[in-house]
N, C-alpha and C. Protein backbone atom coordinates (compact mmCIF):
# COMPACT_ATOMS: atom_id res chain seq x y z
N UNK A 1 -49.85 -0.44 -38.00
CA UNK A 1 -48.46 -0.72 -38.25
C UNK A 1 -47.61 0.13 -37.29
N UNK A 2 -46.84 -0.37 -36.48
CA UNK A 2 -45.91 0.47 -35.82
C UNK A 2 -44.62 1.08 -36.42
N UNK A 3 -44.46 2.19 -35.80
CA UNK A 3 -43.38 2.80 -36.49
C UNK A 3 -42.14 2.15 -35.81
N UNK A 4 -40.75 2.30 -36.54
CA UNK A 4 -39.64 1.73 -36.36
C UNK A 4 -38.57 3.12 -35.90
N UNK A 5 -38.10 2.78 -34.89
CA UNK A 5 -37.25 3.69 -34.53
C UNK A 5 -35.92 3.92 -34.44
N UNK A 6 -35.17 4.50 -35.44
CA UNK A 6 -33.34 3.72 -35.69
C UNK A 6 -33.03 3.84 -34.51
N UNK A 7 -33.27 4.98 -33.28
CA UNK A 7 -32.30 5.10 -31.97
C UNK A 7 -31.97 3.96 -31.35
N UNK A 8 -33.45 3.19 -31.58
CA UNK A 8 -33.89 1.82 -30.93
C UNK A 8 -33.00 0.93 -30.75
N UNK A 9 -32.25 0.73 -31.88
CA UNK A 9 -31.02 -0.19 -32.14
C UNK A 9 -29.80 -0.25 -31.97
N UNK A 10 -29.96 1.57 -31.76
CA UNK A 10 -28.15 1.77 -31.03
C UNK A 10 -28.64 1.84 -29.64
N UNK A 11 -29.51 1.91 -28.88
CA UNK A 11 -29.52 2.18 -27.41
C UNK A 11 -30.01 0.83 -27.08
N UNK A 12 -28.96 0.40 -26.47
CA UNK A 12 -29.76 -0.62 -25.64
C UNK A 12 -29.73 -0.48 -23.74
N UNK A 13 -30.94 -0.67 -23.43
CA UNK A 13 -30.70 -0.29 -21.65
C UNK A 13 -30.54 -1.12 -21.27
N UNK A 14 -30.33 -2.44 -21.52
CA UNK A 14 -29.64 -3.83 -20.46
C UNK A 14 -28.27 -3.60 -20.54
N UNK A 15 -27.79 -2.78 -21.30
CA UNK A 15 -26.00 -2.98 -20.87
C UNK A 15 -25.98 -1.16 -20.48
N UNK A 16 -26.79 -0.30 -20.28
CA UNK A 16 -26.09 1.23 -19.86
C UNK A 16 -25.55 0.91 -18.45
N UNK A 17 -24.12 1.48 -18.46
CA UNK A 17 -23.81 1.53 -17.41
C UNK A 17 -22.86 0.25 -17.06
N UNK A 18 -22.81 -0.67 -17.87
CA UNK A 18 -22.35 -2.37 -17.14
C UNK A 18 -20.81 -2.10 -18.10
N UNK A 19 -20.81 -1.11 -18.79
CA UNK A 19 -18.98 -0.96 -19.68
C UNK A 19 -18.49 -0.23 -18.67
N UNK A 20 -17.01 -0.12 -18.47
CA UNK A 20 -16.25 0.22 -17.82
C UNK A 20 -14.57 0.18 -18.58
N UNK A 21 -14.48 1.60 -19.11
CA UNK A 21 -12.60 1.36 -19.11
C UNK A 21 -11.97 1.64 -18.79
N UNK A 22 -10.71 0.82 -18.75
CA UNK A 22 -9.66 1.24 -17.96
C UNK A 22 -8.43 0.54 -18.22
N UNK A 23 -7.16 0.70 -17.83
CA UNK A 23 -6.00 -0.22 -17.76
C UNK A 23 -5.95 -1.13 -16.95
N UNK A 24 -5.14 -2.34 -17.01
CA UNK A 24 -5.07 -3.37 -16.44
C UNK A 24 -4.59 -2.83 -15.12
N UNK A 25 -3.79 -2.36 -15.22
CA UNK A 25 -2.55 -1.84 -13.66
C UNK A 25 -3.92 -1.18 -13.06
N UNK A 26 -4.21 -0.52 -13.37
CA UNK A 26 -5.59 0.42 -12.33
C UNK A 26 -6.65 -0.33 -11.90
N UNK A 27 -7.22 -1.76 -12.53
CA UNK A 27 -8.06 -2.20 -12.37
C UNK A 27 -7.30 -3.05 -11.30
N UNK A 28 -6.10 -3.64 -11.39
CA UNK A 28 -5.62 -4.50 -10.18
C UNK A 28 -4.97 -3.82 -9.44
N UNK A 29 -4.79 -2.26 -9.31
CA UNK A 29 -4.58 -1.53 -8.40
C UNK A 29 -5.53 -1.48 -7.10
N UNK A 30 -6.46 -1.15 -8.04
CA UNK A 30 -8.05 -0.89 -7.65
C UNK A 30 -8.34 -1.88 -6.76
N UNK A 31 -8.33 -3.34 -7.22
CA UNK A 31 -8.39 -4.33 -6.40
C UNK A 31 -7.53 -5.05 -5.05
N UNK A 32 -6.60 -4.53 -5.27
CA UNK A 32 -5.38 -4.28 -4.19
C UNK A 32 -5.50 -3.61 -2.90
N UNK A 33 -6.03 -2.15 -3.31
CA UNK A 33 -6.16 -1.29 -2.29
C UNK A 33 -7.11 -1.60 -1.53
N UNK A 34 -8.43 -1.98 -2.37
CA UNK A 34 -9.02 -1.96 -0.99
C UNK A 34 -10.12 -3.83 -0.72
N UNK A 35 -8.87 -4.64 -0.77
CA UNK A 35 -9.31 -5.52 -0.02
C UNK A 35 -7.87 -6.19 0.72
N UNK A 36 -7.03 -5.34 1.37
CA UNK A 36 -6.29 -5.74 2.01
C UNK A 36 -6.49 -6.35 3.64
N UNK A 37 -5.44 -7.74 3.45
CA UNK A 37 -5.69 -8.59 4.25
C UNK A 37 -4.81 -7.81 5.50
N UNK A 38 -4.66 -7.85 6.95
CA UNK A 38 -3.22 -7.55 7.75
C UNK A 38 -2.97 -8.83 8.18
N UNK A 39 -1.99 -9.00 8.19
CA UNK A 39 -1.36 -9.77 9.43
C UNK A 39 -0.47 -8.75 10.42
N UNK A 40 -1.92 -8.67 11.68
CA UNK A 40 -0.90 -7.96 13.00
C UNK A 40 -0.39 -8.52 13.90
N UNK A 41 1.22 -8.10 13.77
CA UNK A 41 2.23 -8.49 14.49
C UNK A 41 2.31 -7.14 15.69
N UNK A 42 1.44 -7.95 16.67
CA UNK A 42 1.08 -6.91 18.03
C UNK A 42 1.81 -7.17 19.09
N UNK A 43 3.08 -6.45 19.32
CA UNK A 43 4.12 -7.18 20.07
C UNK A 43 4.11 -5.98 21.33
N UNK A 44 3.26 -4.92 21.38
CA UNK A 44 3.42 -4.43 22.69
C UNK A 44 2.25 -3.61 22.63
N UNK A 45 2.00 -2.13 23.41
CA UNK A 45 0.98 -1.94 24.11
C UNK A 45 0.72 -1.15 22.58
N UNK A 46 0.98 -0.65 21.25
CA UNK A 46 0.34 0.04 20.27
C UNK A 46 -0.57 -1.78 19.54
N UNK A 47 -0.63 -2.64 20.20
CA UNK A 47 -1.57 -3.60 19.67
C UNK A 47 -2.87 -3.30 20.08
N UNK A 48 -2.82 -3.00 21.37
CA UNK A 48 -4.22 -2.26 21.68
C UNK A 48 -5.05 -1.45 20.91
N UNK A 49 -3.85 -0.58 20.25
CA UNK A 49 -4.70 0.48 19.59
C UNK A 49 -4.91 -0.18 18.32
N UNK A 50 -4.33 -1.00 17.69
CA UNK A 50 -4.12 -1.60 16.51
C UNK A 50 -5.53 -2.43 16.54
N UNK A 51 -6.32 -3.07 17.76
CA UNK A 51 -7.14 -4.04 17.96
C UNK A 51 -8.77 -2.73 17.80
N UNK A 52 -7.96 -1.79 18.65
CA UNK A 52 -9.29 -0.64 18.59
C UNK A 52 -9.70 -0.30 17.05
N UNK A 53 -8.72 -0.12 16.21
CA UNK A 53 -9.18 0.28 15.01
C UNK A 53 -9.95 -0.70 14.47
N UNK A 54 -10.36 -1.79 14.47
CA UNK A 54 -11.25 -2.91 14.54
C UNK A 54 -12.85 -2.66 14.53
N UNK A 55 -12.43 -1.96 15.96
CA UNK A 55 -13.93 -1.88 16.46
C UNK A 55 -14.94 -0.74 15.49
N UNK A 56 -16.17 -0.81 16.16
CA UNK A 56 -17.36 -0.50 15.11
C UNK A 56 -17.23 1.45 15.30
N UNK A 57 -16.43 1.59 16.52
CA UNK A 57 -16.23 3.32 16.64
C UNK A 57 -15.10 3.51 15.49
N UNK A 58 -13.97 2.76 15.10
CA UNK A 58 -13.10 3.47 13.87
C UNK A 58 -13.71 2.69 12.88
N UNK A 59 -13.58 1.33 12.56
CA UNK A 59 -14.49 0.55 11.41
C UNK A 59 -13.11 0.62 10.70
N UNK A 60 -12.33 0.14 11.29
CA UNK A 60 -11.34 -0.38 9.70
C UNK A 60 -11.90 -1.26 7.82
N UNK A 61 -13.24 -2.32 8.61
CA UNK A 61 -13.71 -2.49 7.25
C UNK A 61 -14.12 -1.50 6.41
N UNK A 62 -14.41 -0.36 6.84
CA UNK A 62 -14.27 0.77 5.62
C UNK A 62 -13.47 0.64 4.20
N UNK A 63 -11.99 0.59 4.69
CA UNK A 63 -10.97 0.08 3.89
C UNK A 63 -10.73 -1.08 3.40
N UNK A 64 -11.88 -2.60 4.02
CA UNK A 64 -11.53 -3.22 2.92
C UNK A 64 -10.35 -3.90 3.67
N UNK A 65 -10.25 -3.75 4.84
CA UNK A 65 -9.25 -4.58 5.61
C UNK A 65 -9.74 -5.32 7.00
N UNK A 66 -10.83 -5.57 7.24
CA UNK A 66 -11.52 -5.61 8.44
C UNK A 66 -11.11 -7.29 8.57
N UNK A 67 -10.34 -8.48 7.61
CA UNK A 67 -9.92 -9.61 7.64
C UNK A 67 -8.87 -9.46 8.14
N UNK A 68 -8.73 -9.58 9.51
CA UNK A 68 -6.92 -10.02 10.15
C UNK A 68 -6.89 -11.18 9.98
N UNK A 69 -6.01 -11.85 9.82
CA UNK A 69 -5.23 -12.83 8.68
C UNK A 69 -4.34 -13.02 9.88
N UNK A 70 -4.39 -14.22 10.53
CA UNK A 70 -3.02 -14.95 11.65
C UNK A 70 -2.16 -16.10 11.20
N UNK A 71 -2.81 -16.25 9.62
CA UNK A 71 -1.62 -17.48 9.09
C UNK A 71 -1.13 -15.87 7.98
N UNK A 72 0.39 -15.79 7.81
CA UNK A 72 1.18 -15.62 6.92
C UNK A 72 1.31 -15.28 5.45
N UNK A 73 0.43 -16.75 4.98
CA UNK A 73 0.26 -17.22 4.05
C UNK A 73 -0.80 -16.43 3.41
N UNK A 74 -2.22 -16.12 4.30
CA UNK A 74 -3.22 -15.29 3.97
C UNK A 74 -3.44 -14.15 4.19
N UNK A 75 -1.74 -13.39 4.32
CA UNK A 75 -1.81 -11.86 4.32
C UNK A 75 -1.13 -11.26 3.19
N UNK A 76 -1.77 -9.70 3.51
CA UNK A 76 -0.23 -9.15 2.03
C UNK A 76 0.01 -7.67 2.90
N UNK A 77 -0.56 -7.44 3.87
CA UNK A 77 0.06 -6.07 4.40
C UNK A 77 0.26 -6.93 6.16
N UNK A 78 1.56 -6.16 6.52
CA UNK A 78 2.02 -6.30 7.95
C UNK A 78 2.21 -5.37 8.87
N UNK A 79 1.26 -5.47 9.79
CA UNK A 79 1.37 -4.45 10.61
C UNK A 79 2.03 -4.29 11.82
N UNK A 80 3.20 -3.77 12.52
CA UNK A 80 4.10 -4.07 13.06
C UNK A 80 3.90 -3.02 14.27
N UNK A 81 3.20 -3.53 14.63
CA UNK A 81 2.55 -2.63 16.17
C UNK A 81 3.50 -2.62 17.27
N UNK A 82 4.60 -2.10 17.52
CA UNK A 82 5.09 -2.45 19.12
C UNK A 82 6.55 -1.99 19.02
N UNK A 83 7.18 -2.93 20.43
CA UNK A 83 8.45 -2.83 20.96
C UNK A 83 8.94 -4.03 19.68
N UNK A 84 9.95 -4.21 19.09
CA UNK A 84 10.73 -5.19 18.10
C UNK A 84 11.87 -5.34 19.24
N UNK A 85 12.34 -6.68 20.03
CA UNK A 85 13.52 -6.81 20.18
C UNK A 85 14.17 -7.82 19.18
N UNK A 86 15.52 -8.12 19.62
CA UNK A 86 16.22 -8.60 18.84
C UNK A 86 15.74 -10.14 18.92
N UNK A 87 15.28 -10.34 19.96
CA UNK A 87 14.93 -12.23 19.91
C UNK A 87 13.53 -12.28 19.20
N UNK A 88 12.61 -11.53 18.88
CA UNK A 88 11.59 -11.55 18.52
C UNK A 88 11.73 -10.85 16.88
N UNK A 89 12.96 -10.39 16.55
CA UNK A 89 13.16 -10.12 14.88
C UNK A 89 12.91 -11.19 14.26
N UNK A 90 13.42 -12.29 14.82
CA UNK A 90 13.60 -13.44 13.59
C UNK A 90 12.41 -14.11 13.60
N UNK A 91 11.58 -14.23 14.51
CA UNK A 91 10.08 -14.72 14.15
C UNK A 91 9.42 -13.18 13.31
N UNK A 92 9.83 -12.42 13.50
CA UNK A 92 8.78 -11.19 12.60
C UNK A 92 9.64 -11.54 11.40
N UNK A 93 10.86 -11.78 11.07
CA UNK A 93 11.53 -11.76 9.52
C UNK A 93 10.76 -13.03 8.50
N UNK A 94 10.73 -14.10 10.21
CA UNK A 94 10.38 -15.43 9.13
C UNK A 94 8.78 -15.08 8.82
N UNK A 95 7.97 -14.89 9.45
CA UNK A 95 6.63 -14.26 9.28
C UNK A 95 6.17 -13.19 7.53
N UNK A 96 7.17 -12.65 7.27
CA UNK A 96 7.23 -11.62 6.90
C UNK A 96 7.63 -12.65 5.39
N UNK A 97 9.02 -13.28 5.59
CA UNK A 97 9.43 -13.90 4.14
C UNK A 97 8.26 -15.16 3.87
N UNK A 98 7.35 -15.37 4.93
CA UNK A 98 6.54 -16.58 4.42
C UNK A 98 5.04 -15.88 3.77
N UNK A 99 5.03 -14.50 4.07
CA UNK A 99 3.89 -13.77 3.14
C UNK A 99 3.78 -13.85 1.41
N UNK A 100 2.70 -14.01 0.91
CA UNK A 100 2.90 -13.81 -0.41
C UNK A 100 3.59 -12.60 -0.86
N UNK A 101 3.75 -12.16 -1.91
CA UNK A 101 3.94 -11.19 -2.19
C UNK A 101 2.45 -10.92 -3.84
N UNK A 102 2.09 -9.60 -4.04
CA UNK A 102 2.76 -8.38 -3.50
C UNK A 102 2.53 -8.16 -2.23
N UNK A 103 3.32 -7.73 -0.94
CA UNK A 103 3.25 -7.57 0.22
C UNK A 103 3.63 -6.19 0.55
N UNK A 104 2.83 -5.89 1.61
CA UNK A 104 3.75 -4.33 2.12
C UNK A 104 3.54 -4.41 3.79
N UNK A 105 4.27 -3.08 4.27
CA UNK A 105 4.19 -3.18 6.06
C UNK A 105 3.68 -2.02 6.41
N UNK A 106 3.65 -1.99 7.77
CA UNK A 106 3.13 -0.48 7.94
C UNK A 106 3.80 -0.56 9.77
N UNK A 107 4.65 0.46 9.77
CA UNK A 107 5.43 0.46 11.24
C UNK A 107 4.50 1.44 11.44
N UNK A 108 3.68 0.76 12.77
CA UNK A 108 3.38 1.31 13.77
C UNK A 108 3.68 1.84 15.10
N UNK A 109 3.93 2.90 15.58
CA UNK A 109 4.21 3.41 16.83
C UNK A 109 5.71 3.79 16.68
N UNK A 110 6.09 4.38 17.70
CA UNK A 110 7.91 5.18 17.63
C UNK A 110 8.55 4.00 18.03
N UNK A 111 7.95 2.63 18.75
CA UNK A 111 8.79 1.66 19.16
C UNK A 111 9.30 0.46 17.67
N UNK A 112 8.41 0.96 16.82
CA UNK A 112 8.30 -0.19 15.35
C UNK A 112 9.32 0.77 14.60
N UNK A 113 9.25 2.24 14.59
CA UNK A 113 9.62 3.05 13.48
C UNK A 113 11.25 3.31 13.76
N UNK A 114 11.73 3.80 15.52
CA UNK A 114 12.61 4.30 15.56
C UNK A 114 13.28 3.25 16.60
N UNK A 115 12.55 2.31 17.51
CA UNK A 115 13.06 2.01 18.54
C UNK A 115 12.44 2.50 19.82
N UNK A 116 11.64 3.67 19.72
CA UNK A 116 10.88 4.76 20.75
C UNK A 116 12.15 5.09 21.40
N UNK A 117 11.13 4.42 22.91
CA UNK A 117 12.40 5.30 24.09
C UNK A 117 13.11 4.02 24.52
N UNK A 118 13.64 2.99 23.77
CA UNK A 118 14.38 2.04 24.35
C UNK A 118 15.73 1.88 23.47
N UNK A 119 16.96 2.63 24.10
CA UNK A 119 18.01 2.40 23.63
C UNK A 119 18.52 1.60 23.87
N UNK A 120 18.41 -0.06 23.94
CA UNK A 120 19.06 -0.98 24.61
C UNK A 120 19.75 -1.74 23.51
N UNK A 121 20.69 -2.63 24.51
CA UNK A 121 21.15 -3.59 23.44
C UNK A 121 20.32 -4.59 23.12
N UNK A 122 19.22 -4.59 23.49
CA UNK A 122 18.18 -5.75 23.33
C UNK A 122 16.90 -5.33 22.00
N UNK A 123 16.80 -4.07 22.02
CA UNK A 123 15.59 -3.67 20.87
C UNK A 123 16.10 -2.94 19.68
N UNK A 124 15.20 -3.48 18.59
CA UNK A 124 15.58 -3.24 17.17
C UNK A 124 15.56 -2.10 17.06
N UNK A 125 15.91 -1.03 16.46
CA UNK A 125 16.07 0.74 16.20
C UNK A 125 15.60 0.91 15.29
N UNK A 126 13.88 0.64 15.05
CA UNK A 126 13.92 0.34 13.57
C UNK A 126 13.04 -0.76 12.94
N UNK A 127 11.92 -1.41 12.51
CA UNK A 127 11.63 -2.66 11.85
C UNK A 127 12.47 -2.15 10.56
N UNK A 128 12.57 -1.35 9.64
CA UNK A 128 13.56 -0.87 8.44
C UNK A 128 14.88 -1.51 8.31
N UNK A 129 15.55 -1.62 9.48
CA UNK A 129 16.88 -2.24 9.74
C UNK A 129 16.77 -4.28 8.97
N UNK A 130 14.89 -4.25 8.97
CA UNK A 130 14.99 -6.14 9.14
C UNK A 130 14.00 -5.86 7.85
N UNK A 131 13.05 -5.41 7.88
CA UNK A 131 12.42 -5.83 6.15
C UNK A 131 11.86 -4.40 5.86
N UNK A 132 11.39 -3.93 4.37
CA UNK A 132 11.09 -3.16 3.88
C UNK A 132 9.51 -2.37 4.66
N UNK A 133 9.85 -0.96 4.93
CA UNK A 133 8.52 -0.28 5.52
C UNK A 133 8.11 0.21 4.46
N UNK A 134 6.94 0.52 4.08
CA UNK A 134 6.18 1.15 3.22
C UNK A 134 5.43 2.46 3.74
N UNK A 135 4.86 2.52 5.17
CA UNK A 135 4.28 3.30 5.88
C UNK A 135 4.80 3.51 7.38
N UNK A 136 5.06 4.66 7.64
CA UNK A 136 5.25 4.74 9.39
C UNK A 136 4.03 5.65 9.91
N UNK A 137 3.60 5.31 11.04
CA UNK A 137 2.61 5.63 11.74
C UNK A 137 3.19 5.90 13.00
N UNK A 138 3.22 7.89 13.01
CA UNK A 138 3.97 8.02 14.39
C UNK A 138 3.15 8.22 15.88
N UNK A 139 3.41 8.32 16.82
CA UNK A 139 2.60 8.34 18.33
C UNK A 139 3.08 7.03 19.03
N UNK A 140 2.85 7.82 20.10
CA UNK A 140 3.32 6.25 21.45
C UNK A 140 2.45 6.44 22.32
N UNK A 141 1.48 5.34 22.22
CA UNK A 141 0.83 4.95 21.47
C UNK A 141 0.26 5.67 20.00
N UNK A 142 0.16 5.17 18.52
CA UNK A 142 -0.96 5.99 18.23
C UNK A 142 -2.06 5.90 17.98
N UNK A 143 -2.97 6.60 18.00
CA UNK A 143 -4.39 6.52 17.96
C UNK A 143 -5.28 5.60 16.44
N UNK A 144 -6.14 5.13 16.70
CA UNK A 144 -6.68 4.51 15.75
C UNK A 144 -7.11 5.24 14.77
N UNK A 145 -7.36 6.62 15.16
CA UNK A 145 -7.54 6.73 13.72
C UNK A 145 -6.23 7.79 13.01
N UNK A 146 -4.82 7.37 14.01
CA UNK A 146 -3.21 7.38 12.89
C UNK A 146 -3.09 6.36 12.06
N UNK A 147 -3.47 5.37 12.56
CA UNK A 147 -3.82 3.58 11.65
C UNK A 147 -4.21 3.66 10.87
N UNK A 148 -5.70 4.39 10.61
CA UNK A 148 -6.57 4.37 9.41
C UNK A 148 -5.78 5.16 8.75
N UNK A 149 -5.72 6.43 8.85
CA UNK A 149 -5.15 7.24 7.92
C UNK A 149 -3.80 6.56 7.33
N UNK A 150 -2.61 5.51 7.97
CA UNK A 150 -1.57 5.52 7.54
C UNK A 150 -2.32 4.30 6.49
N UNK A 151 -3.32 3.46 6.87
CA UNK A 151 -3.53 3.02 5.55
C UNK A 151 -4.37 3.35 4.58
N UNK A 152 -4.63 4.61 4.60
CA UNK A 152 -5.19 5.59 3.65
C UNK A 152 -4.16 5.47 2.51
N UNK A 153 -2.79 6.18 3.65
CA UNK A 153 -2.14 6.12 2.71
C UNK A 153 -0.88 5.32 1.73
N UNK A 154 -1.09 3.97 2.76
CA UNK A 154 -1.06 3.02 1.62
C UNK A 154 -1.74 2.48 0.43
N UNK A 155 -3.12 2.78 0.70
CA UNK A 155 -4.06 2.64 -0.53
C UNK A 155 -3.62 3.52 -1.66
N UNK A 156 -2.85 4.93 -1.73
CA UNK A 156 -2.38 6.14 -2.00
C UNK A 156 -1.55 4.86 -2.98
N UNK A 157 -0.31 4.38 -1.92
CA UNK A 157 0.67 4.32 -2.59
C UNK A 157 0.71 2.97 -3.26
N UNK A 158 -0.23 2.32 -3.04
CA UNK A 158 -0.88 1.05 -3.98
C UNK A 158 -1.46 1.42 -5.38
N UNK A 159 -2.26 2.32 -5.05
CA UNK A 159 -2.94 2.73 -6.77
C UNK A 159 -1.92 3.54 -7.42
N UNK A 160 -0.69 3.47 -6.95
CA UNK A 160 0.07 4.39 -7.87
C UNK A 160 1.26 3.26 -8.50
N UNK A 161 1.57 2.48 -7.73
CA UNK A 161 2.61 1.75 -8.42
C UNK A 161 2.08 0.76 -9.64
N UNK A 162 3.06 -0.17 -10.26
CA UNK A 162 2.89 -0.73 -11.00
C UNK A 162 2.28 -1.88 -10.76
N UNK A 163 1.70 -2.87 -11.39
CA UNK A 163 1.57 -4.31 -11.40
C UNK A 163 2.26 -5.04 -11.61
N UNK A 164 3.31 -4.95 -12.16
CA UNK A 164 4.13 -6.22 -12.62
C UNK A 164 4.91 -6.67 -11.36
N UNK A 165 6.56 -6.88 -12.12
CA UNK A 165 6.91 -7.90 -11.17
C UNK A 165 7.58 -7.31 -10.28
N UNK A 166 7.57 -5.60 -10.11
CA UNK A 166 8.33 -4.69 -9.35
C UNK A 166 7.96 -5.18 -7.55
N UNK A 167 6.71 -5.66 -7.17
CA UNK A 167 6.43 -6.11 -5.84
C UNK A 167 7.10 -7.09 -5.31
N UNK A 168 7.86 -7.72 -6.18
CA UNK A 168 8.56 -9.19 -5.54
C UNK A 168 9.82 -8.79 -5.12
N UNK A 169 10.17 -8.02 -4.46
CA UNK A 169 11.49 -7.78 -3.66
C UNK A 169 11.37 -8.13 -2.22
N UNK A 170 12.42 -8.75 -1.73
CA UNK A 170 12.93 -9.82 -0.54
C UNK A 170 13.58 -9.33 0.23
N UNK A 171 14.23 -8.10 -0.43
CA UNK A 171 15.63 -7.74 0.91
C UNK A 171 14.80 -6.05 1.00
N UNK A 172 15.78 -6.08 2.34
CA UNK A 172 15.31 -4.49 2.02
C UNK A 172 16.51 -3.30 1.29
N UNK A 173 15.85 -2.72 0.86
CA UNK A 173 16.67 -1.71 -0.44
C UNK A 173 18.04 -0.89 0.76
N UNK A 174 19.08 -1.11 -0.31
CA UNK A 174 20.29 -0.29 -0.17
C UNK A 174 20.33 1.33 0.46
């Protein structure tokens, strides 16, 4: 006759390990951060570097972003690599309002963030001036791995916000 063992019945080993809890917001945080799509908008020579972080020496798929995304439609982060002039805003604005949302950007280089060294009447001072930045990434050029890190720390600022309907904003803030 075999003996019966009560532990037997509370332990079961086909499910150790397969529970997991957590909140909803963290679990679609979680999922947010790190399978972000880009759409890069490579409009001058920091596309280069933007293309290097790609490669198998930085490995952007680390993060879960290694899908560049050239339709719109199948991105949610924008990466705004370059010189912005003024004739080339309104294809980056319409680009930008045809993204799903939740969406975010990431200004790359001093020519995306500030304008760099072109004070003209022809270049934007700024992508901030035309839609919402989430991340700036400074250097002229900067290096691929300023890229990775700035979307380090968007992953940062993804697992911290909310889920709801706080991502659906259109204009950029006051």
């Amino acid at each position: 006759m075999a003996e019966s063992n009560p532990q037997h019945a509370a332990y079961d080993s086909k499910i150790e390990g397969n529970i997991i809890f957590t909140q909803v917001d963290t679990a679609i945080n979680w999922m947010r951060k790190n399978s972000l799509w880009p759409m890069p908008m490579g409009l001058a020579c920091c596309a280069i570097e933007l293309m290097g972080s790609a490669s198998s020496r930085f490995d952007i798929a680390r993060f879960g972003a290694e899908v560049m995304r050239f339709s719109p439609r199948q991105a949610d982060v924008m990466i705004v690599a370059g010189t912005v002039t003024y004739k080339m805003s309104l294809a980056v604005k319409r680009i930008w309002d045809q993204m799903p949302a939740p969406k975010w950007c990431i200004a790359m280089g001093a020519c995306a963030s500030s304008g760099g060294m072109y004070r003209s009447y022809a270049v934007l001072q700024g992508i901030d001036h035309l839609i919402p930045v989430d991340v700036y990434v400074s250097g002229c050029p900067p290096r691929p791995e300023a890229l990775l890190e700035g979307l380090m720390k968007l992953q940062d600022k993804i697992s911290k916000e909310s889920s709801s309907a706080s991502h659906f904003r259109t204009e950029v803030p006051a």
